[in-house]
PDB file of N, CA and C in Angstrom:
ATOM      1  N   UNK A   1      97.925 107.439 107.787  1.00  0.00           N
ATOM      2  CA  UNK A   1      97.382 107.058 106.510  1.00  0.00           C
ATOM      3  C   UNK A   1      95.853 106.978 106.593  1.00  0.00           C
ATOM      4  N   UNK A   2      95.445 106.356 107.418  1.00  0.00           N
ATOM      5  CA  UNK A   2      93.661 105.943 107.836  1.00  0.00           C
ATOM      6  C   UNK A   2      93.268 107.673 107.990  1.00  0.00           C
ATOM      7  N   UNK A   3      93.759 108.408 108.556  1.00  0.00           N
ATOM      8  CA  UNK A   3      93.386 109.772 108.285  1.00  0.00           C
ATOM      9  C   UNK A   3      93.376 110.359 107.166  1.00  0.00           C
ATOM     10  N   UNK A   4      94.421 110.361 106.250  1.00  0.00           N
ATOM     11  CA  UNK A   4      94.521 111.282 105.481  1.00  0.00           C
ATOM     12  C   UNK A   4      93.441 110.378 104.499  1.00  0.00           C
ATOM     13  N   UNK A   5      93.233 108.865 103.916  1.00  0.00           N
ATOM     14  CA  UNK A   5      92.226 108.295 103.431  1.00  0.00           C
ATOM     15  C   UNK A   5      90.798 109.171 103.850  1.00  0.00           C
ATOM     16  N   UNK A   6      90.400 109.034 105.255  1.00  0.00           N
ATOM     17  CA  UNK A   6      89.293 109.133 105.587  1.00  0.00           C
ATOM     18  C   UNK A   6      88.977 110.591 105.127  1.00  0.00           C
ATOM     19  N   UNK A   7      89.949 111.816 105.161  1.00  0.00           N
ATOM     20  CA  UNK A   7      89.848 112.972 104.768  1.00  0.00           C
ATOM     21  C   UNK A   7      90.427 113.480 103.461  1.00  0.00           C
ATOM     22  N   UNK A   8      90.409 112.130 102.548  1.00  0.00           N
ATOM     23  CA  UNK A   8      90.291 112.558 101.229  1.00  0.00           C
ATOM     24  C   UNK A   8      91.618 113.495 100.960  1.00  0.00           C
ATOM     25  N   UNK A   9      92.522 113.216 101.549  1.00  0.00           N
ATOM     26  CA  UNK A   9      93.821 114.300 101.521  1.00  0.00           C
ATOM     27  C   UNK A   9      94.602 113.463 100.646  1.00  0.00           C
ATOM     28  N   UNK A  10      95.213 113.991  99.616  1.00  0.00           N
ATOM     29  CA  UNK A  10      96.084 113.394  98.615  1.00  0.00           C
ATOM     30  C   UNK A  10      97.544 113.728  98.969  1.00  0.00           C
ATOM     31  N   UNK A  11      97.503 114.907  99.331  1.00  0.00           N
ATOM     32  CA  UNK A  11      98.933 115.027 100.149  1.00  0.00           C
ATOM     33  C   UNK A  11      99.482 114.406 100.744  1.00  0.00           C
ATOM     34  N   UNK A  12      98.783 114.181 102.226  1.00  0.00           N
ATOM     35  CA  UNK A  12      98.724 113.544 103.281  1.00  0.00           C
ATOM     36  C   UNK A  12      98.796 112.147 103.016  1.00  0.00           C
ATOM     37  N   UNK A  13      98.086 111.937 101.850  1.00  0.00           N
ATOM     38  CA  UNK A  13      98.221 110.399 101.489  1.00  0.00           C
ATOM     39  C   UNK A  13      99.882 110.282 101.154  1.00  0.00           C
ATOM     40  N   UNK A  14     100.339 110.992 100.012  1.00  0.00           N
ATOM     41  CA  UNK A  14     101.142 111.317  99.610  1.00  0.00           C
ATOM     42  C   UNK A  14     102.488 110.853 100.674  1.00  0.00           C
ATOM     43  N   UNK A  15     102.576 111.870 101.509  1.00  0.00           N
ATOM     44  CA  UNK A  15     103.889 111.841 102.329  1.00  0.00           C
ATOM     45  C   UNK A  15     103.443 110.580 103.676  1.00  0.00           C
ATOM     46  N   UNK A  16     102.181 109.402 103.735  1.00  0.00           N
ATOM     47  CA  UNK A  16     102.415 108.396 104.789  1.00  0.00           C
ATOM     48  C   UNK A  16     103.033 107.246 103.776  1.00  0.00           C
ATOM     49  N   UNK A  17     103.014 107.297 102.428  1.00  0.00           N
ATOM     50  CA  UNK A  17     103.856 105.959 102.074  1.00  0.00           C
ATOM     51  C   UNK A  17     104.587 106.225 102.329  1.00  0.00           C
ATOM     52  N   UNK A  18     105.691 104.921 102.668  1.00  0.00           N
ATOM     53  CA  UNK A  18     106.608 104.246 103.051  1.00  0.00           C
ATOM     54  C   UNK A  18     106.764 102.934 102.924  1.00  0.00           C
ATOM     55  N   UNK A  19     108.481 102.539 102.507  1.00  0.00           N
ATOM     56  CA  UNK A  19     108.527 101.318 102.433  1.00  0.00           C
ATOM     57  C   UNK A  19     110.066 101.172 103.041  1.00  0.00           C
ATOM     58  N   UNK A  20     110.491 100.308 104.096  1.00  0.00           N
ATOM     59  CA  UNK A  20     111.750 100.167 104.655  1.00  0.00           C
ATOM     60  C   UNK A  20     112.771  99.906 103.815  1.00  0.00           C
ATOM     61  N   UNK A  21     112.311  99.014 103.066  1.00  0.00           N
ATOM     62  CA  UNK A  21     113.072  98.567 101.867  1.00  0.00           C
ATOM     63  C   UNK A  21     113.411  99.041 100.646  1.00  0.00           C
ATOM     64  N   UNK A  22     112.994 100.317 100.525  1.00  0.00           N
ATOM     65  CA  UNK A  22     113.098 101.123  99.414  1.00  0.00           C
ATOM     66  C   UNK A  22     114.635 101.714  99.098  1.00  0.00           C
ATOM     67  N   UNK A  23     115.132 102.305 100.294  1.00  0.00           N
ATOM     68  CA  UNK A  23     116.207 103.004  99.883  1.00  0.00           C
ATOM     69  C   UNK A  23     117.458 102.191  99.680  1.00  0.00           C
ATOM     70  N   UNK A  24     117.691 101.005 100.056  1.00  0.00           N
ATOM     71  CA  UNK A  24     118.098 100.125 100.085  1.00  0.00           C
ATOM     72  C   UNK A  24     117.884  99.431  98.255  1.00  0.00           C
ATOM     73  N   UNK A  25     116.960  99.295  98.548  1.00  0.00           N
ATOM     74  CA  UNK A  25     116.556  98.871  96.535  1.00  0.00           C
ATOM     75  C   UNK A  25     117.085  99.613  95.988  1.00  0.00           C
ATOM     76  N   UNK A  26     116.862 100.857  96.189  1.00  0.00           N
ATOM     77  CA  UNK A  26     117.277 102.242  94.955  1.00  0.00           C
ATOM     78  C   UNK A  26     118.930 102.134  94.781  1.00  0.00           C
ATOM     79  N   UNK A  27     119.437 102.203  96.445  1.00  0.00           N
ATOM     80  CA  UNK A  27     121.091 101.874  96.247  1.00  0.00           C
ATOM     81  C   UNK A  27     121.720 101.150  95.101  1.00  0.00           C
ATOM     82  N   UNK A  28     120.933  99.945  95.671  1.00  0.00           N
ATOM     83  CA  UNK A  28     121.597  98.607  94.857  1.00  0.00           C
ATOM     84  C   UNK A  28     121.265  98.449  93.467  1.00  0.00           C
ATOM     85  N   UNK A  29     120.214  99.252  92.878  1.00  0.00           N
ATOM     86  CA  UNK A  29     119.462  99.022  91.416  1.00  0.00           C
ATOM     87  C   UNK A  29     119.492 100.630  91.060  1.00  0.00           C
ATOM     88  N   UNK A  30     120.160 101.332  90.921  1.00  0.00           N
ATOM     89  CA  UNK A  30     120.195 102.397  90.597  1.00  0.00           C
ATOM     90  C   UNK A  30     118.970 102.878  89.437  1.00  0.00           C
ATOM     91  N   UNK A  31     118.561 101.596  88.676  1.00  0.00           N
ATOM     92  CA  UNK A  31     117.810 102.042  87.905  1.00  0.00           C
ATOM     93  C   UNK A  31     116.526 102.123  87.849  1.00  0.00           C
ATOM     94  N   UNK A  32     116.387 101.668  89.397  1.00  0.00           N
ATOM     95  CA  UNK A  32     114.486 101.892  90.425  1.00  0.00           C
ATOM     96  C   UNK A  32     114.845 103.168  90.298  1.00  0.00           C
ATOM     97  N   UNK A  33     115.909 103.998  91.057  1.00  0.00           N
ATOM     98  CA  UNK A  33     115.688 105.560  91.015  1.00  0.00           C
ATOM     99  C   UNK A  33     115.217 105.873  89.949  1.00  0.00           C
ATOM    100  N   UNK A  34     115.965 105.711  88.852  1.00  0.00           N
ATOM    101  CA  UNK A  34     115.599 106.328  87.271  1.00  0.00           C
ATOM    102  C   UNK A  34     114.227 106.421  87.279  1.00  0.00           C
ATOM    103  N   UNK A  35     113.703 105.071  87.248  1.00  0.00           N
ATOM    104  CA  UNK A  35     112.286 105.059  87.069  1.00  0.00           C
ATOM    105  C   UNK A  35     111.394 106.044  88.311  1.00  0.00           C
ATOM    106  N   UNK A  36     111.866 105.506  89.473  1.00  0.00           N
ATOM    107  CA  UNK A  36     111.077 106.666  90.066  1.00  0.00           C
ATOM    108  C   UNK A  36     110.840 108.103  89.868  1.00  0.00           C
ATOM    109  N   UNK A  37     112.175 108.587  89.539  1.00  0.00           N
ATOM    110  CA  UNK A  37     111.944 109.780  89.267  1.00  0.00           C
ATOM    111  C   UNK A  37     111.712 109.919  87.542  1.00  0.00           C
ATOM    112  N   UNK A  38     111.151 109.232  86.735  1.00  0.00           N
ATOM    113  CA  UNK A  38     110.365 109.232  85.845  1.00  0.00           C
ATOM    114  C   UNK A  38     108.868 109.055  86.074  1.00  0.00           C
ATOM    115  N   UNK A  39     108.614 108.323  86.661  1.00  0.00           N
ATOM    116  CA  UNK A  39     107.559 108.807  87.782  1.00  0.00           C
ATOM    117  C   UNK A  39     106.835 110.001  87.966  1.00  0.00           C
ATOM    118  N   UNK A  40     107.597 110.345  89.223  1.00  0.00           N
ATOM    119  CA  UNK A  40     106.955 111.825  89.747  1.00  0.00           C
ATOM    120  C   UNK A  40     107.764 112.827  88.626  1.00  0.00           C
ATOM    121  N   UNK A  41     108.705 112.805  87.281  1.00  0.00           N
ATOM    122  CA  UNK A  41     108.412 113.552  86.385  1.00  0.00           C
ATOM    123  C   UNK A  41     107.677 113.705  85.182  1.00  0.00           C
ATOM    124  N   UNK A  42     106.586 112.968  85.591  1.00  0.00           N
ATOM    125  CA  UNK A  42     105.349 112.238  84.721  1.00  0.00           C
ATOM    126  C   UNK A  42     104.039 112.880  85.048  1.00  0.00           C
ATOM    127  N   UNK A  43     104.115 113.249  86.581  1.00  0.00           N
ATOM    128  CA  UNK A  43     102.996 113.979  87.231  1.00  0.00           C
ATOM    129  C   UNK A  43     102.483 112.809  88.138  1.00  0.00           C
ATOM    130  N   UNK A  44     103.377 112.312  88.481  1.00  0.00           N
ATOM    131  CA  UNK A  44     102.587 111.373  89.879  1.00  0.00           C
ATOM    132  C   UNK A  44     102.745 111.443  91.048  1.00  0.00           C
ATOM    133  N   UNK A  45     101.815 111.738  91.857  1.00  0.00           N
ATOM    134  CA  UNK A  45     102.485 112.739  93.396  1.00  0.00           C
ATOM    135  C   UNK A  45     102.939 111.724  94.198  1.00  0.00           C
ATOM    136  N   UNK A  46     103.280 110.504  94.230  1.00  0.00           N
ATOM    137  CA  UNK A  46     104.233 109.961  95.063  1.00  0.00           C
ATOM    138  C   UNK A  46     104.518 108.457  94.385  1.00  0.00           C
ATOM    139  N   UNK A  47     105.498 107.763  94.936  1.00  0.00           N
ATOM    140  CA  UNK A  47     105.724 107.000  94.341  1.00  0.00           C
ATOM    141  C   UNK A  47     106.304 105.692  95.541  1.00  0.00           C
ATOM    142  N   UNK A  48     105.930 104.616  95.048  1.00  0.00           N
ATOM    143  CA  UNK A  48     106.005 103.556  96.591  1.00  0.00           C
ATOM    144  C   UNK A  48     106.610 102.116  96.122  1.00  0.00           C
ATOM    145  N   UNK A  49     107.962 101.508  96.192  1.00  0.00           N
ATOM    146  CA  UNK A  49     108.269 100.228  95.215  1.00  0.00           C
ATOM    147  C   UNK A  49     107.810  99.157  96.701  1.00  0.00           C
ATOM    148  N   UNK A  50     107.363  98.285  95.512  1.00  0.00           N
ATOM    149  CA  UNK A  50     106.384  97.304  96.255  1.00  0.00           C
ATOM    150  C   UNK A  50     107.350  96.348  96.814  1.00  0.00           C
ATOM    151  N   UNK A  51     107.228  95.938  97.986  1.00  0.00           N
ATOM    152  CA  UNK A  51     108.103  94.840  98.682  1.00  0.00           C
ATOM    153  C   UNK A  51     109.996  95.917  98.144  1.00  0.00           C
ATOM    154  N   UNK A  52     110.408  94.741  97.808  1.00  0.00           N
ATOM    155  CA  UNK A  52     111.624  95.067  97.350  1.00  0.00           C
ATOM    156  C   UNK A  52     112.236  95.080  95.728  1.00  0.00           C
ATOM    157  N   UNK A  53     111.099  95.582  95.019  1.00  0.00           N
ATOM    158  CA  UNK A  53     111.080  95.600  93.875  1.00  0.00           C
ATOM    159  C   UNK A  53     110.817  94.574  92.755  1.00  0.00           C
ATOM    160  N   UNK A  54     111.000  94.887  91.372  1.00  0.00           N
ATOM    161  CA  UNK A  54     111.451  96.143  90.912  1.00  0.00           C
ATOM    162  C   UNK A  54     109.615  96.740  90.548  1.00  0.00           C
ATOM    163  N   UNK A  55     108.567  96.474  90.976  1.00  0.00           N
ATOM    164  CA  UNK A  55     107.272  97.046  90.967  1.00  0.00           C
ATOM    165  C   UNK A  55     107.111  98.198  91.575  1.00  0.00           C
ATOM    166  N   UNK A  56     106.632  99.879  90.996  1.00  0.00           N
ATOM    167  CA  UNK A  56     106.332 100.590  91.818  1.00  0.00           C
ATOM    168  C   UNK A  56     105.018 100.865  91.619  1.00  0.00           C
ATOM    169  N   UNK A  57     104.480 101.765  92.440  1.00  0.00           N
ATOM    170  CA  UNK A  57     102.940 101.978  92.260  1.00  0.00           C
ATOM    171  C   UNK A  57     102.828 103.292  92.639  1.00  0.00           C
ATOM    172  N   UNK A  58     102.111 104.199  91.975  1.00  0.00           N
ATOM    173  CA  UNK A  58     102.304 105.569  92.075  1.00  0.00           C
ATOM    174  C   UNK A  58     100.830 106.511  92.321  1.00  0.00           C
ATOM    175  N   UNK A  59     100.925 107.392  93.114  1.00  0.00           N
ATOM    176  CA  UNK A  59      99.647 107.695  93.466  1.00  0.00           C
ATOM    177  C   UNK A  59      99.282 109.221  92.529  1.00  0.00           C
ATOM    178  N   UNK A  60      98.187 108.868  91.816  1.00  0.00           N
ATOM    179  CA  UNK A  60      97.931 109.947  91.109  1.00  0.00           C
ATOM    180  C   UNK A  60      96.184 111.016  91.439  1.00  0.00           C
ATOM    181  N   UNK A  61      96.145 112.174  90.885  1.00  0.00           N
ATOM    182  CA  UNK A  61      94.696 112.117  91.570  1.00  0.00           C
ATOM    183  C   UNK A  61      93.889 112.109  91.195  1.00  0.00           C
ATOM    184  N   UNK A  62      93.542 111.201  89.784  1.00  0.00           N
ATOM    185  CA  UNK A  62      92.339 110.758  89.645  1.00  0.00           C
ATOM    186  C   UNK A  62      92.802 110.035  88.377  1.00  0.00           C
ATOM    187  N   UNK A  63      91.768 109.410  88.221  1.00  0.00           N
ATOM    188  CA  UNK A  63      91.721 108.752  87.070  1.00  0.00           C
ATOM    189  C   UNK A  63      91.949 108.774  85.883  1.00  0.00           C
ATOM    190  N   UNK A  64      91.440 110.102  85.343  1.00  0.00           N
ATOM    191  CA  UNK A  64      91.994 110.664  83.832  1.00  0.00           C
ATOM    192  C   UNK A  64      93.736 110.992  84.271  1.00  0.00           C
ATOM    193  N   UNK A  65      93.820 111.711  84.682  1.00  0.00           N
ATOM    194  CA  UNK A  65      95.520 111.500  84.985  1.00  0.00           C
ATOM    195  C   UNK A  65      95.691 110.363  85.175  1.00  0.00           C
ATOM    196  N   UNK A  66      95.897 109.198  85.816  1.00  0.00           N
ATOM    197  CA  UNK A  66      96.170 108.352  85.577  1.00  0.00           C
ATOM    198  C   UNK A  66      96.806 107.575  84.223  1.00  0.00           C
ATOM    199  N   UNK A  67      95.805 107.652  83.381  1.00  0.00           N
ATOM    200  CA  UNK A  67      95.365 107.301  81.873  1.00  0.00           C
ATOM    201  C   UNK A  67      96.267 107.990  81.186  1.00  0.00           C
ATOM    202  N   UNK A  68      96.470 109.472  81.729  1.00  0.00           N
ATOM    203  CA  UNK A  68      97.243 110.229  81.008  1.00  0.00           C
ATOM    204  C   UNK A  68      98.621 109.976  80.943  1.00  0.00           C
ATOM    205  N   UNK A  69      98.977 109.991  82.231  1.00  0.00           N
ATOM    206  CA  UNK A  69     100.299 109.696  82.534  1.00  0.00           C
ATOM    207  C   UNK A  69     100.688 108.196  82.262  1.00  0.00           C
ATOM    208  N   UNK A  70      99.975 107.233  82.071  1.00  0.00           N
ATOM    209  CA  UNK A  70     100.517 105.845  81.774  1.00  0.00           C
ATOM    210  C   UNK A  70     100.565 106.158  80.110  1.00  0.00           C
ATOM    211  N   UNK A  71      99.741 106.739  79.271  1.00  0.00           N
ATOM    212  CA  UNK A  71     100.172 106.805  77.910  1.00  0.00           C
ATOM    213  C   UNK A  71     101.492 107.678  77.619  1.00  0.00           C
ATOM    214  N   UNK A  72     102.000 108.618  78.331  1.00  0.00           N
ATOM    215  CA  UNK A  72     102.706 109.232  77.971  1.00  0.00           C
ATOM    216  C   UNK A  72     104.462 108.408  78.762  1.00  0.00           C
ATOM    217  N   UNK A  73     104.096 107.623  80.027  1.00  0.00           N
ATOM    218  CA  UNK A  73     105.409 106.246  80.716  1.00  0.00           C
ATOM    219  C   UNK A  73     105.378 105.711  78.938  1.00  0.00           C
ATOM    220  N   UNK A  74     104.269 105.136  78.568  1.00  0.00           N
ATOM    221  CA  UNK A  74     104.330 104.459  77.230  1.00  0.00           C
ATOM    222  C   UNK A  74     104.990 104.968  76.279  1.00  0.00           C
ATOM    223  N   UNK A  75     104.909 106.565  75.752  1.00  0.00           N
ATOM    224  CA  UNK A  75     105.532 106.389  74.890  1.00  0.00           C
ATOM    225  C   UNK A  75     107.259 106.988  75.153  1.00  0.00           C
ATOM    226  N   UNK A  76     107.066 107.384  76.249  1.00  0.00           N
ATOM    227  CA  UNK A  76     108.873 107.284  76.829  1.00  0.00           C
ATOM    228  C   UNK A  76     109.539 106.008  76.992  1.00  0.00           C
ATOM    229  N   UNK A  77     108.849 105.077  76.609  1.00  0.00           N
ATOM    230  CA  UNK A  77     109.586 103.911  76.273  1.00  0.00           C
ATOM    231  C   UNK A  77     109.387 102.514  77.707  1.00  0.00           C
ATOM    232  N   UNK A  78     108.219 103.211  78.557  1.00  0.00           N
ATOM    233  CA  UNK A  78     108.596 102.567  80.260  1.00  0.00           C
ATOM    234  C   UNK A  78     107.326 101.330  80.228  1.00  0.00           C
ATOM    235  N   UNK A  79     107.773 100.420  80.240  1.00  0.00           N
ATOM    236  CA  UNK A  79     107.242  99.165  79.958  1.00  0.00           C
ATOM    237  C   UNK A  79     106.363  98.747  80.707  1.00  0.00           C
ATOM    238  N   UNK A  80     105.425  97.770  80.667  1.00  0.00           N
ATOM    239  CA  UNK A  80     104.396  97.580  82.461  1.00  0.00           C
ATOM    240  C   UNK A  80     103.637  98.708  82.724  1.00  0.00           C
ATOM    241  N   UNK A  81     103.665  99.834  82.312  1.00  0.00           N
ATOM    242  CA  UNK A  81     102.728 100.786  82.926  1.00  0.00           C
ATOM    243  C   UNK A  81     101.011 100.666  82.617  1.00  0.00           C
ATOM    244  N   UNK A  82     100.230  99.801  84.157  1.00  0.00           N
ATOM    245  CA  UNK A  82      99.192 100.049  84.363  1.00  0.00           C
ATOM    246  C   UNK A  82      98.190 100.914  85.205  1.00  0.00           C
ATOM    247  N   UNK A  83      97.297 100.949  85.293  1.00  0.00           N
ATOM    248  CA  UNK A  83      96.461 101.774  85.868  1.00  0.00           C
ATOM    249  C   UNK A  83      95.428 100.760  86.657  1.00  0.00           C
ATOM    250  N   UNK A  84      95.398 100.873  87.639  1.00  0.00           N
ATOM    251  CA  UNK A  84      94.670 100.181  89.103  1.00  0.00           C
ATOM    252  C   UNK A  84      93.836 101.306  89.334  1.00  0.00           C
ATOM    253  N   UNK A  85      92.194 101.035  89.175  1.00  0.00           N
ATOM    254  CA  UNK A  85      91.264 101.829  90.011  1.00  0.00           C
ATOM    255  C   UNK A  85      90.731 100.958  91.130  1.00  0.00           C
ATOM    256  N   UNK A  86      90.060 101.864  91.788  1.00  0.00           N
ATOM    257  CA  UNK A  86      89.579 100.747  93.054  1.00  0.00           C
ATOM    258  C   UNK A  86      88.182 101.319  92.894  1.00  0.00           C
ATOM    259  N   UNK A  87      87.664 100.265  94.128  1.00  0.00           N
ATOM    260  CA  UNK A  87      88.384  99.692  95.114  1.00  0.00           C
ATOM    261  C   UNK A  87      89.182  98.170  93.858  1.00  0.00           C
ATOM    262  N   UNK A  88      90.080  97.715  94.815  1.00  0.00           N
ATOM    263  CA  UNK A  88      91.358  96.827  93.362  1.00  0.00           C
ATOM    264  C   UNK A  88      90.809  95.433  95.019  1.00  0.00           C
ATOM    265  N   UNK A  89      90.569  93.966  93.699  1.00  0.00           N
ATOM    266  CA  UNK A  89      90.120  93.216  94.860  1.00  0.00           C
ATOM    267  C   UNK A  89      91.540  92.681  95.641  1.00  0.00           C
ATOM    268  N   UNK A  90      91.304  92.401  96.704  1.00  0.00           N
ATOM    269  CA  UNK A  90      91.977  91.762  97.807  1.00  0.00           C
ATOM    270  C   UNK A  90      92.997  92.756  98.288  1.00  0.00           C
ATOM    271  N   UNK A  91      92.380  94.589  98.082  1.00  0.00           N
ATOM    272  CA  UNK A  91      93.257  95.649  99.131  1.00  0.00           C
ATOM    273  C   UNK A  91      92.020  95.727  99.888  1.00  0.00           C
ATOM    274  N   UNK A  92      92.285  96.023 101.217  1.00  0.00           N
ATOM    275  CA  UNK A  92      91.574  96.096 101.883  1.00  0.00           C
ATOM    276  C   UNK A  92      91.744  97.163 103.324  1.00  0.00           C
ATOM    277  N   UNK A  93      91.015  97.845 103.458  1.00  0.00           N
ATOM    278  CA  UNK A  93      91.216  98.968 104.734  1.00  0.00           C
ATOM    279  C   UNK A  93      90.748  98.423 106.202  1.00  0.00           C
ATOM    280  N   UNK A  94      91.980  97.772 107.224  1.00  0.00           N
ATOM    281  CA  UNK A  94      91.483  97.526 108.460  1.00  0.00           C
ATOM    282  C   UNK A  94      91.210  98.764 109.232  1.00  0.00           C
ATOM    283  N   UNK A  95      90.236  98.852 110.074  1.00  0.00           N
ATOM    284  CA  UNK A  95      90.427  99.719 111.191  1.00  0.00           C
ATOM    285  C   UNK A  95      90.578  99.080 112.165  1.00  0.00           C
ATOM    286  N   UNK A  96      91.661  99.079 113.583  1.00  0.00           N
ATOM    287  CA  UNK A  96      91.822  98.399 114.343  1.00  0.00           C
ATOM    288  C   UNK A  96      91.541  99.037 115.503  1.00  0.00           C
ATOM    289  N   UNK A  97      90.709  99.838 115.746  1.00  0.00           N
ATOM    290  CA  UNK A  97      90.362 100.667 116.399  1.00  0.00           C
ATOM    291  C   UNK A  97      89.427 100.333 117.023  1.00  0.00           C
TER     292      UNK A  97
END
């Protein structure tokens, strides 16, 4: 992840989320899937549910998309849809290096 950040790779960003607890959520709430894959059929290149739900947070690549795609979650009816630019206070990038 600290790589693909440092090299500006959205892809790369893309495929290091992960969450242990995800597939497990999706099982049991069938209707996190829904939303996820309303999601990335929204135009959001990945998608990450926070802790163990039901919050996801979705990585888009830039800002006007962003905007775009939360008006259009809106008028498909998908409730909560905000837009986080950063830096967002109290995320923070360790290097432990």
């Amino acid at each position: 992840m600290l790589a693909a950040l440092a090299a500006g790779d959205l892809d790369a960003l893309a495929d290091s989320l992960h969450n242990d607890l995800q597939a497990a959520a999706l099982t049991l709430r069938p209707s996190l899937a829904e939303t996820a894959d309303d999601l990335v059929g929204s135009g959001v290149r990945a998608t990450l549910l926070s802790g163990s739900g039901p919050t996801f947070l979705g990585l888009v690549a830039d800002q006007d998309s962003a905007h775009r795609i939360r008006e259009a979650l809106l008028d498909a009816g998908l409730a909560g849809v905000l837009v986080a630019t950063g830096p967002v206070a109290g995320c923070h990038l360790v290097d432990y290096a």
